[in-house]
N, C-alpha and C. Protein backbone atom coordinates (compact mmCIF):
# COMPACT_ATOMS: atom_id res chain seq x y z
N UNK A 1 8.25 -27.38 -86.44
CA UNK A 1 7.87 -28.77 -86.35
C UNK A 1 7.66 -29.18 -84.90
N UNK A 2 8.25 -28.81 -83.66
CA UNK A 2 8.58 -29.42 -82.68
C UNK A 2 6.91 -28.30 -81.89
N UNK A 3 7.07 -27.39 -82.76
CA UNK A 3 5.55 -26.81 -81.71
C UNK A 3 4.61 -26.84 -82.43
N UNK A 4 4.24 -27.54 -83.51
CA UNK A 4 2.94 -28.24 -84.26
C UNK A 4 3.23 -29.55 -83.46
N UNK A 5 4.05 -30.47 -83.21
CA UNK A 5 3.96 -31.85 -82.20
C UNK A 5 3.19 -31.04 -80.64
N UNK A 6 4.11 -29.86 -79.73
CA UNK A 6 3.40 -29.49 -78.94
C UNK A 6 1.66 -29.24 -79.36
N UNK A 7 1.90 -28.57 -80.27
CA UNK A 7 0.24 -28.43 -80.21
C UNK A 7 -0.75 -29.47 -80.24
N UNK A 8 -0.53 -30.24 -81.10
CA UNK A 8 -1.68 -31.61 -80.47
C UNK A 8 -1.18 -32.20 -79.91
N UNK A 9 0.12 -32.33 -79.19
CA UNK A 9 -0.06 -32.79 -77.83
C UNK A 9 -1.32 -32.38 -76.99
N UNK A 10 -0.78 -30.72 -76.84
CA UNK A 10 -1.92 -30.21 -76.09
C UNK A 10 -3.14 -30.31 -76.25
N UNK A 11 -3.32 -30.25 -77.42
CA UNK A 11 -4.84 -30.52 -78.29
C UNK A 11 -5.64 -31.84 -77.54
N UNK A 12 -4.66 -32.99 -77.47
CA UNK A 12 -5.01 -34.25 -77.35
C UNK A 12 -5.23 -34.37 -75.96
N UNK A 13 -4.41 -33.64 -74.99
CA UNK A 13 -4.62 -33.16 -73.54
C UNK A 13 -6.34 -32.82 -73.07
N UNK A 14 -6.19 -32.04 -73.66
CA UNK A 14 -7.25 -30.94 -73.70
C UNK A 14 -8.67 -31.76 -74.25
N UNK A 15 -8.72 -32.70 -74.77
CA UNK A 15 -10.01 -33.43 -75.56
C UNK A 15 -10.35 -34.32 -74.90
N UNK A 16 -9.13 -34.63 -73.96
CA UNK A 16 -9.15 -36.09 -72.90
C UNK A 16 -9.99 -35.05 -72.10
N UNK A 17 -9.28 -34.11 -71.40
CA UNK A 17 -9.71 -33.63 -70.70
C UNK A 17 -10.98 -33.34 -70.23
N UNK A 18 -11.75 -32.85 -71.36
CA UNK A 18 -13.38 -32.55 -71.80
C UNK A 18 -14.39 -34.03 -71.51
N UNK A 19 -13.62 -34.94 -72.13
CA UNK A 19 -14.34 -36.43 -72.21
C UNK A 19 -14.16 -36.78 -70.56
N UNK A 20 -13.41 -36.51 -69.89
CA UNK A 20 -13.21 -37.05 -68.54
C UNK A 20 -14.46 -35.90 -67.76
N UNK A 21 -14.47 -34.83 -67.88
CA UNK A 21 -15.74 -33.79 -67.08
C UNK A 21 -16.97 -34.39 -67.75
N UNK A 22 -17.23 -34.30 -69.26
CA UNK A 22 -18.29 -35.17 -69.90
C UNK A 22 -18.95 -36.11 -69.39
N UNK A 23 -17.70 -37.17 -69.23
CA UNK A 23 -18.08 -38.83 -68.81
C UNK A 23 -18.12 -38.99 -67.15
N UNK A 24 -17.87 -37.53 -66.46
CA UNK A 24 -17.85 -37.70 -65.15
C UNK A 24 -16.82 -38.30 -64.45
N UNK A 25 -15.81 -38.05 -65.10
CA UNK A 25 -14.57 -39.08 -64.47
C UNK A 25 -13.63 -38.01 -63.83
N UNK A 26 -13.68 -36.64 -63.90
CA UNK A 26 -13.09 -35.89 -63.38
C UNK A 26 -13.87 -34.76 -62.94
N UNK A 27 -14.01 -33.95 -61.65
CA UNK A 27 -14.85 -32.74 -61.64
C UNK A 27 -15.06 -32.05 -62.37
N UNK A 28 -16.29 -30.88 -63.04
CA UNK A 28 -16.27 -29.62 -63.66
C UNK A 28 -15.17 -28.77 -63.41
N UNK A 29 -14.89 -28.74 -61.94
CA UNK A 29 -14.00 -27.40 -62.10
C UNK A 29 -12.44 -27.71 -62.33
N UNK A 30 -11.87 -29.00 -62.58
CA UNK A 30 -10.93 -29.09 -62.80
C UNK A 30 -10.08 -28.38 -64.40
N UNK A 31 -11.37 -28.08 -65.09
CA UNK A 31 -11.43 -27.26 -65.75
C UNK A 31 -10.73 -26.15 -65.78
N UNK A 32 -11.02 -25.15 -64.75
CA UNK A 32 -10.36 -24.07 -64.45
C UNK A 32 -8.78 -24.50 -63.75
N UNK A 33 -8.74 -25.42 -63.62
CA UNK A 33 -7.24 -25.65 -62.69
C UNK A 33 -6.12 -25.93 -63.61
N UNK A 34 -6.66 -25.61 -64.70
CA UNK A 34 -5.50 -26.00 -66.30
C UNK A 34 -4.73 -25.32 -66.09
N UNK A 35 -3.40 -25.30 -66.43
CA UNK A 35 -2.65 -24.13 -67.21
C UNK A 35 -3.34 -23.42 -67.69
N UNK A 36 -3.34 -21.61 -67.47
CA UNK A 36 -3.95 -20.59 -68.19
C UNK A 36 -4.02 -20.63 -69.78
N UNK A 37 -3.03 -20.95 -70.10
CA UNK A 37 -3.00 -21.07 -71.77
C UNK A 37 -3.97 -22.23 -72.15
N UNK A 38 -3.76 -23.21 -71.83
CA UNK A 38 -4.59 -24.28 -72.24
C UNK A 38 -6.27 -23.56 -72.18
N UNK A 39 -6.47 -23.61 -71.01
CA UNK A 39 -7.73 -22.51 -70.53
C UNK A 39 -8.01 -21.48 -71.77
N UNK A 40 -7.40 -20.86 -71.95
CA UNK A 40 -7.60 -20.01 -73.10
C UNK A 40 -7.93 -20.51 -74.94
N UNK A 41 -6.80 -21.64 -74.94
CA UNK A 41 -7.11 -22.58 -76.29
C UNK A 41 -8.53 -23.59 -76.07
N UNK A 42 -9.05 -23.62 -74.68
CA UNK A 42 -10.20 -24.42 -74.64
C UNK A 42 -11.49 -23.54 -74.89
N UNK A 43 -11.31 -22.19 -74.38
CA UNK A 43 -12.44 -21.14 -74.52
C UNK A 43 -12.56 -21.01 -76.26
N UNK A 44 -11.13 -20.42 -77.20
CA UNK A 44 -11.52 -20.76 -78.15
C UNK A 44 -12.07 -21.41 -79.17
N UNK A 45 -11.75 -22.60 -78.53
CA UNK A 45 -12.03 -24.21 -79.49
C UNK A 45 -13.64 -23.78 -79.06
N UNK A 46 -13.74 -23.65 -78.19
CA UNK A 46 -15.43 -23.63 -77.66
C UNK A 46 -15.48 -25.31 -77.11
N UNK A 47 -16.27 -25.29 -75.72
CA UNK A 47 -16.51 -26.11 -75.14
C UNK A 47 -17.44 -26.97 -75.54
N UNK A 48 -17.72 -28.13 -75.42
CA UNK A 48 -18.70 -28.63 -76.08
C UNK A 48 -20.36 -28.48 -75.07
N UNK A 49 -21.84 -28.22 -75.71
CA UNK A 49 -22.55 -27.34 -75.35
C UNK A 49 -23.09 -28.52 -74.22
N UNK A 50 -22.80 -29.66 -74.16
CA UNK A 50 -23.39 -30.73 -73.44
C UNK A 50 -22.58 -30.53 -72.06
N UNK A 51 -21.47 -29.82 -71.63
CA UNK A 51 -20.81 -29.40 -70.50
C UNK A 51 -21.77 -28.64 -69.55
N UNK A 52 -22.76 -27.83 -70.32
CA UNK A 52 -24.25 -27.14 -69.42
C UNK A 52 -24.97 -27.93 -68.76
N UNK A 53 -25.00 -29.45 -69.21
CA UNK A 53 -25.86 -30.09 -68.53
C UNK A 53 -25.33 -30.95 -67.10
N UNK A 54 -23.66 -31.59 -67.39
CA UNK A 54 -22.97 -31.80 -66.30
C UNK A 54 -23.11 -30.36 -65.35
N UNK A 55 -22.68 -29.28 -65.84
CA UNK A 55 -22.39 -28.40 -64.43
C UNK A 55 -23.88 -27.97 -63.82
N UNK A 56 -24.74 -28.37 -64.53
CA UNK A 56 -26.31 -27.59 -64.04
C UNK A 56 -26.50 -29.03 -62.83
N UNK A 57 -25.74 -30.29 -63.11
CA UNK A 57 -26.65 -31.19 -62.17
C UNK A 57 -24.90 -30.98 -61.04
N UNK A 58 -24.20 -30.78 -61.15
CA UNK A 58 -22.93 -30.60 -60.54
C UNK A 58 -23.48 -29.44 -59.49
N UNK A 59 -23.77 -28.79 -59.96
CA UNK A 59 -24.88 -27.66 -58.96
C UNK A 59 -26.01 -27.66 -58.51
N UNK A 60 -26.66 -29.06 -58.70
CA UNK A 60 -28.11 -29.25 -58.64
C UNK A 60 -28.87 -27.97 -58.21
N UNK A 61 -28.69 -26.89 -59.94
CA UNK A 61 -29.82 -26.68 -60.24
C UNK A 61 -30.04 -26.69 -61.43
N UNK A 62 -31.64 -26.59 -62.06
CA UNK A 62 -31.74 -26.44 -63.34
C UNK A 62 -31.05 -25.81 -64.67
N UNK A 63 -31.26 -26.56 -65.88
CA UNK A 63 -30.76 -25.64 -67.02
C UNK A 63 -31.18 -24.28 -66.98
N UNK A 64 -32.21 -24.66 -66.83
CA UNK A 64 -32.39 -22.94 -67.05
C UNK A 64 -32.06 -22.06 -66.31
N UNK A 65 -31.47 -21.91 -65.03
CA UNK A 65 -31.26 -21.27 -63.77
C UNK A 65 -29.92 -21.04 -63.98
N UNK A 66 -29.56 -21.97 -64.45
CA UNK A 66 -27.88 -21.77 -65.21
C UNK A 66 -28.08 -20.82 -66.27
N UNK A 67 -28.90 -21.58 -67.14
CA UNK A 67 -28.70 -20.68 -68.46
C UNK A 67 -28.84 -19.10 -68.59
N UNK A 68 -30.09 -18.98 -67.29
CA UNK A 68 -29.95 -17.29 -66.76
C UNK A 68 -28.96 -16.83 -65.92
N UNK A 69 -28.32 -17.56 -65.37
CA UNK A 69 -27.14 -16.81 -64.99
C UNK A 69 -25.98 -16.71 -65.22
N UNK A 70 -25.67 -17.27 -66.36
CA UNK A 70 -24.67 -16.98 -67.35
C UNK A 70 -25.13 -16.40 -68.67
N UNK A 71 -26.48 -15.78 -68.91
CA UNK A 71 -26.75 -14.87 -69.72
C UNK A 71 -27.14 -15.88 -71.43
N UNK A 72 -27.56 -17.33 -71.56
CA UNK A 72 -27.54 -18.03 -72.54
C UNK A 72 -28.57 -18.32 -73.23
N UNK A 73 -29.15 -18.25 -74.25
CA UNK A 73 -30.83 -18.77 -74.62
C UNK A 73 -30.49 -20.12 -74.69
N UNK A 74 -31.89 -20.33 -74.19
CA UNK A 74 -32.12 -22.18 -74.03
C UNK A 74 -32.42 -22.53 -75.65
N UNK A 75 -32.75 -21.81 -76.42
CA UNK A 75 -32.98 -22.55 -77.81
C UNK A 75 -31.93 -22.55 -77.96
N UNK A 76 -30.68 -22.10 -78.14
CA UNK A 76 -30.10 -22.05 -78.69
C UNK A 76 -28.99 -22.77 -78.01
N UNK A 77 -28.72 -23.02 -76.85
CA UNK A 77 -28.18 -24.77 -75.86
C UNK A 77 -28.97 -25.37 -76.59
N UNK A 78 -29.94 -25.52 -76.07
CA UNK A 78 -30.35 -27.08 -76.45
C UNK A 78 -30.44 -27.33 -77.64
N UNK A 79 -30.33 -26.75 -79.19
CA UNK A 79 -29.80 -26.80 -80.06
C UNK A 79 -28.52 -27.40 -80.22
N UNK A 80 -27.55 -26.61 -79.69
CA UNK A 80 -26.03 -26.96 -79.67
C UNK A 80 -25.77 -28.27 -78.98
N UNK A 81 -26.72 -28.34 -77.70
CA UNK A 81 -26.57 -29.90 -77.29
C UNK A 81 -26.78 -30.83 -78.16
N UNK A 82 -28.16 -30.63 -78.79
CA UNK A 82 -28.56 -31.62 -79.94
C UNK A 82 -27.93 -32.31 -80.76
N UNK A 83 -27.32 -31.36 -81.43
CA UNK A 83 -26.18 -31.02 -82.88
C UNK A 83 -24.99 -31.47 -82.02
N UNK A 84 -24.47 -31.80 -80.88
CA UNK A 84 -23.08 -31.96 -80.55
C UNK A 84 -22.23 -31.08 -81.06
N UNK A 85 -22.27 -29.79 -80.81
CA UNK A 85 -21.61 -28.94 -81.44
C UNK A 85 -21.21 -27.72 -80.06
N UNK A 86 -20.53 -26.75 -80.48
CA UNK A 86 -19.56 -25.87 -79.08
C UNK A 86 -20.62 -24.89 -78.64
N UNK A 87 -19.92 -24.33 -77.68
CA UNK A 87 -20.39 -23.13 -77.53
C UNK A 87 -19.61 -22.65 -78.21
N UNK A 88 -19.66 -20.86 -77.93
CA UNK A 88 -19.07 -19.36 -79.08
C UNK A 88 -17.94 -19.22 -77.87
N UNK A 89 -16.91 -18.81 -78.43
CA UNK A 89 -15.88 -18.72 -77.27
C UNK A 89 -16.74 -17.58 -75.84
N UNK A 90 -17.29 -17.19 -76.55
CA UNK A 90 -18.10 -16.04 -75.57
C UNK A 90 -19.28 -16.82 -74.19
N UNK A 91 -19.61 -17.59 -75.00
CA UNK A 91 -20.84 -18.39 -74.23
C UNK A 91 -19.03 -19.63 -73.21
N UNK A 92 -18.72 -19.96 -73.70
CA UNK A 92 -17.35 -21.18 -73.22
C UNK A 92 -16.65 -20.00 -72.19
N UNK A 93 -16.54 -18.97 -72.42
CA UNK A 93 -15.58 -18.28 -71.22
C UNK A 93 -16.82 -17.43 -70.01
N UNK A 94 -18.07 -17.60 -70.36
CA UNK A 94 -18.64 -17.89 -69.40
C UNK A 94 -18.94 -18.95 -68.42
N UNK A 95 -18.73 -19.88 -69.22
CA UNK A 95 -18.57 -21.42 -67.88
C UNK A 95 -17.71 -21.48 -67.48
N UNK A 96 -16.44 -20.83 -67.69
CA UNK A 96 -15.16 -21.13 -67.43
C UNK A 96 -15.54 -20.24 -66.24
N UNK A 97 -15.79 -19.24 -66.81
CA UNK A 97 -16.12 -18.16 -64.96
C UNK A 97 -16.70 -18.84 -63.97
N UNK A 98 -17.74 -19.98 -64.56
CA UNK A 98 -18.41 -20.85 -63.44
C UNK A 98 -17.23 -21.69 -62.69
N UNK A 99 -16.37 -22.27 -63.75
CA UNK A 99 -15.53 -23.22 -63.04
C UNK A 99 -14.57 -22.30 -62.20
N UNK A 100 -13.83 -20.85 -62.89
CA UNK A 100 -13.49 -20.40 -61.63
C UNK A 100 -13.83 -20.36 -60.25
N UNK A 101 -15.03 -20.03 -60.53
CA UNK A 101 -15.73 -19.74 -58.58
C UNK A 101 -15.27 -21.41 -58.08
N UNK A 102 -15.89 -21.98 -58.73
CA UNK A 102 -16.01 -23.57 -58.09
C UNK A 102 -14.85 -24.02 -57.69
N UNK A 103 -13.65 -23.73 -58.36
CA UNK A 103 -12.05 -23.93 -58.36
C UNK A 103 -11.79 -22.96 -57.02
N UNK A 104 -12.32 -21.62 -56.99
CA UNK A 104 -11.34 -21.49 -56.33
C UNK A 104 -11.87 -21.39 -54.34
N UNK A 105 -13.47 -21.63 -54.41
CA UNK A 105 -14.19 -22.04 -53.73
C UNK A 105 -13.34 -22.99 -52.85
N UNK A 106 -12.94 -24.73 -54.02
CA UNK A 106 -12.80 -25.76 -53.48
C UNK A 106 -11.51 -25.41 -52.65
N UNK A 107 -10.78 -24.43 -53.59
CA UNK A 107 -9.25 -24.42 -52.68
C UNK A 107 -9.14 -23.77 -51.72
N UNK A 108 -10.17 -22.48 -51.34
CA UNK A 108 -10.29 -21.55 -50.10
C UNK A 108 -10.88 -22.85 -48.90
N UNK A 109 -11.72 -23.84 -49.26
CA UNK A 109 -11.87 -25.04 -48.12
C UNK A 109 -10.81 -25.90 -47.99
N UNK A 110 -9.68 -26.50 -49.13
CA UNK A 110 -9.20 -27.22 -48.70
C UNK A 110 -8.14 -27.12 -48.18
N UNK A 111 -7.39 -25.24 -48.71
CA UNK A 111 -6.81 -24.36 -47.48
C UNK A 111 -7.15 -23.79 -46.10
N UNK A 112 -8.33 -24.29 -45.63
CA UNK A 112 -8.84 -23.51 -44.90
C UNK A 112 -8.93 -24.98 -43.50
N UNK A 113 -9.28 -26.09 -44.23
CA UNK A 113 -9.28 -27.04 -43.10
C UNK A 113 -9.78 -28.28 -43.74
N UNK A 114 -10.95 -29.12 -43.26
CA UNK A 114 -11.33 -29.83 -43.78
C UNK A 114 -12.36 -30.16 -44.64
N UNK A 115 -11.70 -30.02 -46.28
CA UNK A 115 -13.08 -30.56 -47.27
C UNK A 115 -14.00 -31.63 -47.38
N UNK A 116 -13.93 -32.82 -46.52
CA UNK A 116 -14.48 -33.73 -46.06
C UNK A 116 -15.77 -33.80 -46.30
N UNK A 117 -16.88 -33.86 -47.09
CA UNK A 117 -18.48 -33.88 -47.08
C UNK A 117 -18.13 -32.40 -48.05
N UNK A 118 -17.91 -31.42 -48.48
CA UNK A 118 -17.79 -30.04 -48.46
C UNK A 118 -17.99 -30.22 -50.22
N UNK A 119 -19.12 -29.68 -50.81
CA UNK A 119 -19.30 -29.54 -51.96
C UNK A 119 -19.34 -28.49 -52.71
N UNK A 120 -18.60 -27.97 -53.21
CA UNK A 120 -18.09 -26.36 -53.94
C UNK A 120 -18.92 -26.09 -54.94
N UNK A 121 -19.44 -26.78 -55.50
CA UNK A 121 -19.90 -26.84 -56.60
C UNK A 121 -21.99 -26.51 -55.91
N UNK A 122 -22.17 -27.16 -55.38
CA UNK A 122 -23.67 -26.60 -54.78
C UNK A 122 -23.75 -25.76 -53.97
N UNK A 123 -22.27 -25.43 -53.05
CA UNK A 123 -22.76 -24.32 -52.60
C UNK A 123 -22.65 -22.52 -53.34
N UNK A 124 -21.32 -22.99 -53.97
CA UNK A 124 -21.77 -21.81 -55.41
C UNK A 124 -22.90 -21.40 -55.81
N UNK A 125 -23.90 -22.66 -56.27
CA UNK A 125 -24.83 -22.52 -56.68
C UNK A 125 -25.82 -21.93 -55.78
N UNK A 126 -25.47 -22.12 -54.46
CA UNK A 126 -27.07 -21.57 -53.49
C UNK A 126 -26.57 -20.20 -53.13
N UNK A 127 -24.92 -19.47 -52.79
CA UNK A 127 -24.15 -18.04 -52.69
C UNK A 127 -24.53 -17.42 -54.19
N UNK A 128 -24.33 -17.56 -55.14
CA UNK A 128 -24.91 -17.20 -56.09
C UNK A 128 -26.15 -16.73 -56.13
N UNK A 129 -26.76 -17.78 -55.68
CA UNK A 129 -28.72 -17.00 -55.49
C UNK A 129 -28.93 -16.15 -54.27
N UNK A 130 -28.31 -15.92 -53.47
CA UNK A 130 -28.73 -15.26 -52.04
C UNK A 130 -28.06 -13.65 -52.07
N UNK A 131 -29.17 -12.80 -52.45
CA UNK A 131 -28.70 -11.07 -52.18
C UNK A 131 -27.21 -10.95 -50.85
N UNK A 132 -26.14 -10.01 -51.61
CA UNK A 132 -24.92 -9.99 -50.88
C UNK A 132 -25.14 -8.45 -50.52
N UNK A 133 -24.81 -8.17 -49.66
CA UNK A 133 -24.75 -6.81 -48.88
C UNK A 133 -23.70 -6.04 -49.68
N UNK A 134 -22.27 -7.15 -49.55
CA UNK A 134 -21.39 -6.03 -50.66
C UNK A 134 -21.61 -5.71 -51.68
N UNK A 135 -22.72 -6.11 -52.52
CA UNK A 135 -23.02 -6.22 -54.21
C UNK A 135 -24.28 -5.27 -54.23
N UNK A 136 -24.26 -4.10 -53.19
CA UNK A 136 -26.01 -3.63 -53.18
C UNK A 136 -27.40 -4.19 -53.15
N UNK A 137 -27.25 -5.55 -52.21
CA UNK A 137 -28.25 -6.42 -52.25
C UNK A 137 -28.32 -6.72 -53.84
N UNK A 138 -27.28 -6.93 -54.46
CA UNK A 138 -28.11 -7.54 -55.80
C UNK A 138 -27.17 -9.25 -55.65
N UNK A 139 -27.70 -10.04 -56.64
CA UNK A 139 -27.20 -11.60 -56.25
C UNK A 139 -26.22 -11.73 -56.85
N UNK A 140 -25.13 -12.17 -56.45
CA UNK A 140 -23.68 -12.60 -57.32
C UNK A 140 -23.98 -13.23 -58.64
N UNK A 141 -25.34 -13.79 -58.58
CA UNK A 141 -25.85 -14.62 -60.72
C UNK A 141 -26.47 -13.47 -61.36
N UNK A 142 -26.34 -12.59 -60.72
CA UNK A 142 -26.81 -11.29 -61.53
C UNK A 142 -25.93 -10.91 -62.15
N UNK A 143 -24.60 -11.21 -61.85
CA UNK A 143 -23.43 -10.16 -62.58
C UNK A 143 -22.61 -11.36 -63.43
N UNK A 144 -22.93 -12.84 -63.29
CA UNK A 144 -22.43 -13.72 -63.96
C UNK A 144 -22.07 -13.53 -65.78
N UNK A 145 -23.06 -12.72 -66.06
CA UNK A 145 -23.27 -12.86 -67.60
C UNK A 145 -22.26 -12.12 -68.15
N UNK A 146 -21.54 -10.98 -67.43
CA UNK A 146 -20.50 -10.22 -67.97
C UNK A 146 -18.80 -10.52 -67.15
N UNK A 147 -17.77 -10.42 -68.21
CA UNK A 147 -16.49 -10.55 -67.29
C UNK A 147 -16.30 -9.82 -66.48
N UNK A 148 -16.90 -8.46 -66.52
CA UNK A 148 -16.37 -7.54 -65.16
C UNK A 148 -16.92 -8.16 -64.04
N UNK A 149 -18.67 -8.28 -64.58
CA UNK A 149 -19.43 -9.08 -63.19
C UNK A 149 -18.96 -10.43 -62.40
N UNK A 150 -17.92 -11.08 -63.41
CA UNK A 150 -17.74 -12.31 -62.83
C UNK A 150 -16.51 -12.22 -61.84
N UNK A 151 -15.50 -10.69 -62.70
CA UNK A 151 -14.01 -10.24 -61.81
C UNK A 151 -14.99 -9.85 -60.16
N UNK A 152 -15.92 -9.24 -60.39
CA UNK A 152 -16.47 -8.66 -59.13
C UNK A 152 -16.65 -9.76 -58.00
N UNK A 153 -17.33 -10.60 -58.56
CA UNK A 153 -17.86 -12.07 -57.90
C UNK A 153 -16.92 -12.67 -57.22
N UNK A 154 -15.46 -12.87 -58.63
CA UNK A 154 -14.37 -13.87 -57.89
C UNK A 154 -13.55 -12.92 -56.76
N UNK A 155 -13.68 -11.70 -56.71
CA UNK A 155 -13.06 -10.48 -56.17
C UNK A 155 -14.15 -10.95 -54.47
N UNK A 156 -15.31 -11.04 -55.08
CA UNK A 156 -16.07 -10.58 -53.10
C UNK A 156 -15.36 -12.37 -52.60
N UNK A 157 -15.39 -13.34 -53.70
CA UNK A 157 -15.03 -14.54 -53.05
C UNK A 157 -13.77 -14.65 -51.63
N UNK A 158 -12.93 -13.88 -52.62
CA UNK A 158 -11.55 -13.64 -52.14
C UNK A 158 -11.53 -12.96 -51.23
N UNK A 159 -12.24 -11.91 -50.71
CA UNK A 159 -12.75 -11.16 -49.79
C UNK A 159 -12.96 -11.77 -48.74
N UNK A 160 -13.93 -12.35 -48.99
CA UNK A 160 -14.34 -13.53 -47.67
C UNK A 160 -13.27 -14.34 -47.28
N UNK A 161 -12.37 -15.06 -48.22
CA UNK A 161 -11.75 -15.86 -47.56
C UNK A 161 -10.79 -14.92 -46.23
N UNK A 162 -10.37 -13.52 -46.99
CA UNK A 162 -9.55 -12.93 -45.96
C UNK A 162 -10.03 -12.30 -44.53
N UNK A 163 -11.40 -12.38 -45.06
CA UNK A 163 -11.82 -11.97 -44.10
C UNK A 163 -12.14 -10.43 -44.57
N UNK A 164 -11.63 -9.56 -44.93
CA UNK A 164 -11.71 -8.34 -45.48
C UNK A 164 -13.22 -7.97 -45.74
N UNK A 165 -14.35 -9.05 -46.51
CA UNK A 165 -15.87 -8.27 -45.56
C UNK A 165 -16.55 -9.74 -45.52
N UNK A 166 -17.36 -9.28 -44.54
CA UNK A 166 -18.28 -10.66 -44.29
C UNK A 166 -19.39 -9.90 -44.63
């Protein structure tokens, strides 16, 4: 009884949560800054498919530029947008990889000095498009579509912050 009350607690957490990135009242990547578990019950539930369109202008760039680099057909978003209906936990733990970078982007600046003007979220989006030397000249949105590619990505992130390769 007492962890069916936890659970829609959390449930109810978690729905606010969505409506606040939705309605713009809280960043995309705060997303990723959940509790891991929650994170995990949100990938399942599946995200709702209208979250593609906040993080595509959160990154000012296009749907579709998103939608190819997280590996997604546009019929089949903009369907799900239509219908108000989720993504597949598969397509939802790919944005979540987006909100990782963006999460942990924001915290390598606001550990680092001053976030002041400093937008995590567009510059993801422009490191993402630009060939990386450590990645064999191929682009960090090349490897977005798979979890290893995205471990690789958040892996060169972390890299940089230490300094370990420029």
């Amino acid at each position: 009884m007492a962890s069916d009350v936890k659970d829609r607690t959390a449930q109810k957490v978690r729905i606010k949560l969505l409506r606040d990135v939705l309605g713009r009242r809280t960043p995309f990547a705060t997303l990723y800054s959940i509790d891991p578990i929650e994170r995990v019950a949100i990938v399942k539930e599946g995200l709702p498919a209208e979250v593609l369109t906040v993080l595509a202008e959160d990154m000012s760039i296009s749907k579709e530029q998103l939608y190819a680099t997280i590996g997604v057909a546009r019929a089949t978003v903009d369907r799900k947008i239509r219908e108000q209906t989720v993504l597949s936990p598969d397509e939802s733990e790919r944005v979540m990889g987006i909100a990782k970078l963006v999460n942990q982007v924001d915290t390598i600046v606001r550990s680092s000095g001053n976030p002041e003007g400093f937008d995590s979220a567009k510059w993801v989006s422009a490191w993402l498009d630009r060939p990386q030397a450590a990645l064999g000249g191929k682009r960090p949105a090349e490897l977005m579509d798979t979890s290893e590619g995205r471990g690789i990505v958040s892996g060169l992130i972390a890299q940089m912050q230490s300094g370990a390769y420029a």
